[in-house]
Every structure is written in C-alpha cells, then in structure tokens.
C-alpha atoms as a PDB file:
ATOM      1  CA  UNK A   1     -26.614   3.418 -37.946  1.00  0.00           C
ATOM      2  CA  UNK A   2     -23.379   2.598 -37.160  1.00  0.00           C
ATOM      3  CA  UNK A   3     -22.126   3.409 -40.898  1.00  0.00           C
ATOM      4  CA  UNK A   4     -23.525   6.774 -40.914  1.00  0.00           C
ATOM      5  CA  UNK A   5     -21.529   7.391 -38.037  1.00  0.00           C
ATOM      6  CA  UNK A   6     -18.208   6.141 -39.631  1.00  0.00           C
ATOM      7  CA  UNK A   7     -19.491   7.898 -43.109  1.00  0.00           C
ATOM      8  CA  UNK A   8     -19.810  10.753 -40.901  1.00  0.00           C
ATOM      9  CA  UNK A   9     -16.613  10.999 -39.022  1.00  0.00           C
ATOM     10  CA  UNK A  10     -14.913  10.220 -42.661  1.00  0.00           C
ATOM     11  CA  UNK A  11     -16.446  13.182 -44.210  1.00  0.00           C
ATOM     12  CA  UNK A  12     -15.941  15.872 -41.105  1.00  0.00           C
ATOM     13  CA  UNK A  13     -12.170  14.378 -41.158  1.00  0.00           C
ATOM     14  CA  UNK A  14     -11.634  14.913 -44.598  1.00  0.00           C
ATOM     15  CA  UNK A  15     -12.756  18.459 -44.780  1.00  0.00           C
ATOM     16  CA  UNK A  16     -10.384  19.206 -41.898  1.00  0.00           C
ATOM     17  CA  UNK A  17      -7.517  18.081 -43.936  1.00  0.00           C
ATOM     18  CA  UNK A  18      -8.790  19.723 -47.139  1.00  0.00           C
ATOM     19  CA  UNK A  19      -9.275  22.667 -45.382  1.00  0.00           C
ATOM     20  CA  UNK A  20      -5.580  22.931 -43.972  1.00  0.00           C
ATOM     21  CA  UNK A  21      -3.651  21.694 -47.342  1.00  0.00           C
ATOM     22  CA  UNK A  22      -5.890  25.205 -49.292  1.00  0.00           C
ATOM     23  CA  UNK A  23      -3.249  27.845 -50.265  1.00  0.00           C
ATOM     24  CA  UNK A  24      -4.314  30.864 -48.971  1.00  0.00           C
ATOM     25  CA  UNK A  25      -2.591  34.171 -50.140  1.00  0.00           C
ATOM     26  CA  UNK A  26       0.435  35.538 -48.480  1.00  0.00           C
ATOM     27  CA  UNK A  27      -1.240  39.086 -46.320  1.00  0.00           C
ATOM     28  CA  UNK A  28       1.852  41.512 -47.167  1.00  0.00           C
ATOM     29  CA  UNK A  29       3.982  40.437 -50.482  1.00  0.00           C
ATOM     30  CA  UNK A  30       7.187  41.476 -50.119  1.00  0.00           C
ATOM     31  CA  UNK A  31       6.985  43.993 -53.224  1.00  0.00           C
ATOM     32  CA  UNK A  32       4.537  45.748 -51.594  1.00  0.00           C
ATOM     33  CA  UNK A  33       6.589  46.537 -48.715  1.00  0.00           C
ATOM     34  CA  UNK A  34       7.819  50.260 -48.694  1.00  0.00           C
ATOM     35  CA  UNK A  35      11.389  50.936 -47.602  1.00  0.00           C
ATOM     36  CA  UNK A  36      13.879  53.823 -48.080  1.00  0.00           C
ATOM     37  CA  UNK A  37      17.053  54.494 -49.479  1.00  0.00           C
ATOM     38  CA  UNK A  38      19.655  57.172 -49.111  1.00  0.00           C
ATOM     39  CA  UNK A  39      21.119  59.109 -52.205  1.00  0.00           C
ATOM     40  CA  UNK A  40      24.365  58.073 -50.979  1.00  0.00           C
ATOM     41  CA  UNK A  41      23.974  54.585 -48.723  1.00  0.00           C
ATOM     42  CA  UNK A  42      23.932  51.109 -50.163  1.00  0.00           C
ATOM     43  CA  UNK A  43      21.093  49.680 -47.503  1.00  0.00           C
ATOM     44  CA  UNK A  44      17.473  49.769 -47.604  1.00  0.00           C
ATOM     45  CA  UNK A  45      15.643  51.437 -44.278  1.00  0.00           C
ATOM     46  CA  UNK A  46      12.530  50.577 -42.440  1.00  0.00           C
ATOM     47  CA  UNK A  47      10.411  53.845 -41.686  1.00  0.00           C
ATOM     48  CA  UNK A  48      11.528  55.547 -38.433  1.00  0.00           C
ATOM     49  CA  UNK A  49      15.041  54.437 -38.461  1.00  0.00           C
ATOM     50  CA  UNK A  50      18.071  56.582 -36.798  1.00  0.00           C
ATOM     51  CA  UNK A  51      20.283  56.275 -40.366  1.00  0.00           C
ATOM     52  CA  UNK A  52      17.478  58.029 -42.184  1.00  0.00           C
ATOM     53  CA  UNK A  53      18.546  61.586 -41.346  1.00  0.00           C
ATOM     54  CA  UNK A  54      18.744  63.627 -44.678  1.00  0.00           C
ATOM     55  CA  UNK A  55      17.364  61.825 -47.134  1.00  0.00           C
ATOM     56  CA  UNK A  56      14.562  59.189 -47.462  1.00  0.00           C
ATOM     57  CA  UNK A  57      13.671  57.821 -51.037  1.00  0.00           C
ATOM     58  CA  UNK A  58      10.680  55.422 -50.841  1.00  0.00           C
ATOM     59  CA  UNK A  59      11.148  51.947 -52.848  1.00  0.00           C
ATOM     60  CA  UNK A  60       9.714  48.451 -52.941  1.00  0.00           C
ATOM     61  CA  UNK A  61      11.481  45.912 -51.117  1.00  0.00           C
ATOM     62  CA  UNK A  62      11.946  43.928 -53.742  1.00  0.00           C
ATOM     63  CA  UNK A  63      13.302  46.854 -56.051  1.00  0.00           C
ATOM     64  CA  UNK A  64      16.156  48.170 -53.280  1.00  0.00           C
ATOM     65  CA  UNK A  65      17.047  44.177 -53.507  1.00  0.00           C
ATOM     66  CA  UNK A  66      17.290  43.955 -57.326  1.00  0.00           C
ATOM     67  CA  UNK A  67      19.157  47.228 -57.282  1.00  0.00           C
ATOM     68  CA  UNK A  68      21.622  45.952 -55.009  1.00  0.00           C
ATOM     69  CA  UNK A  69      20.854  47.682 -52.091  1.00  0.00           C
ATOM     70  CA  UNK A  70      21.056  45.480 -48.460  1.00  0.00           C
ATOM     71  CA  UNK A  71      18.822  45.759 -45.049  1.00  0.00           C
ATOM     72  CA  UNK A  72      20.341  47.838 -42.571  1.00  0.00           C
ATOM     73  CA  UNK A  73      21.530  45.786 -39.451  1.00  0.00           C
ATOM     74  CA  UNK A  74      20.142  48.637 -37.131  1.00  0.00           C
ATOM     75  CA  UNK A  75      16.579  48.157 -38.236  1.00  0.00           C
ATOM     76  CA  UNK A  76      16.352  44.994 -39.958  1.00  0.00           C
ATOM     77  CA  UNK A  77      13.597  45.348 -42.206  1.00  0.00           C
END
C-alpha cells in the first residue's frame, strides 16, 4: 500500500513538471501586430496616438523594424 502511494505521488509530480516545461505558443507574434507609419516620419505608431494626424499607413511590426523605422517614445508600442 504504501508503494502505491509513493508510485502515486511520483506520477502526479511528474506530470506537474511535464506540464510546466510544454512550449505553448506565443498569443500575439509580433508580426502580427499592426502599427502605422507616416509618409514622412521615421517611427512606427500604436493606433490612437497624438503624432498620427495626417497620415496613417498600416504595417507589421516587424516590417516598420526591418525598414528602419523606430517606436515612438509618446506611445511606445
């Protein structure tokens, strides 16, 4: 009796661990992020922010970075 309950603790431990060391995938990639440009500015812009006033070109994250283009420091996104 007394090694089923070690057997058992052993199992229910190790499925804990197992269950916590499983990669899971990432909710929001960053490529699939949507940010904005400017047709003149040289930083990316999360929707709703104050430097978008004229124009607002939609772009990946990940593109506006390989472009060259930086976050803004007002909206950080």
């Amino acid at each position: 009796m007394k090694r089923c309950a070690v057997f058992l603790m052993l199992f229910v431990f190790t499925a804990a661990c197992a269950s916590l060391i499983t990669c899971r995938p990432v909710a929001t990639y960053a490529a699939d992020v949507t940010v904005y440009i400017t047709k003149t500015g040289r930083k990316y812009h999360a929707d709703g922010c104050r430097s978008l006033l004229r124009s607002r070109i939609p772009i990946s994250k990940t593109d506006a970075a390989k472009r060259g283009y930086t976050p803004c420091k007002n909206c950080k996104p």
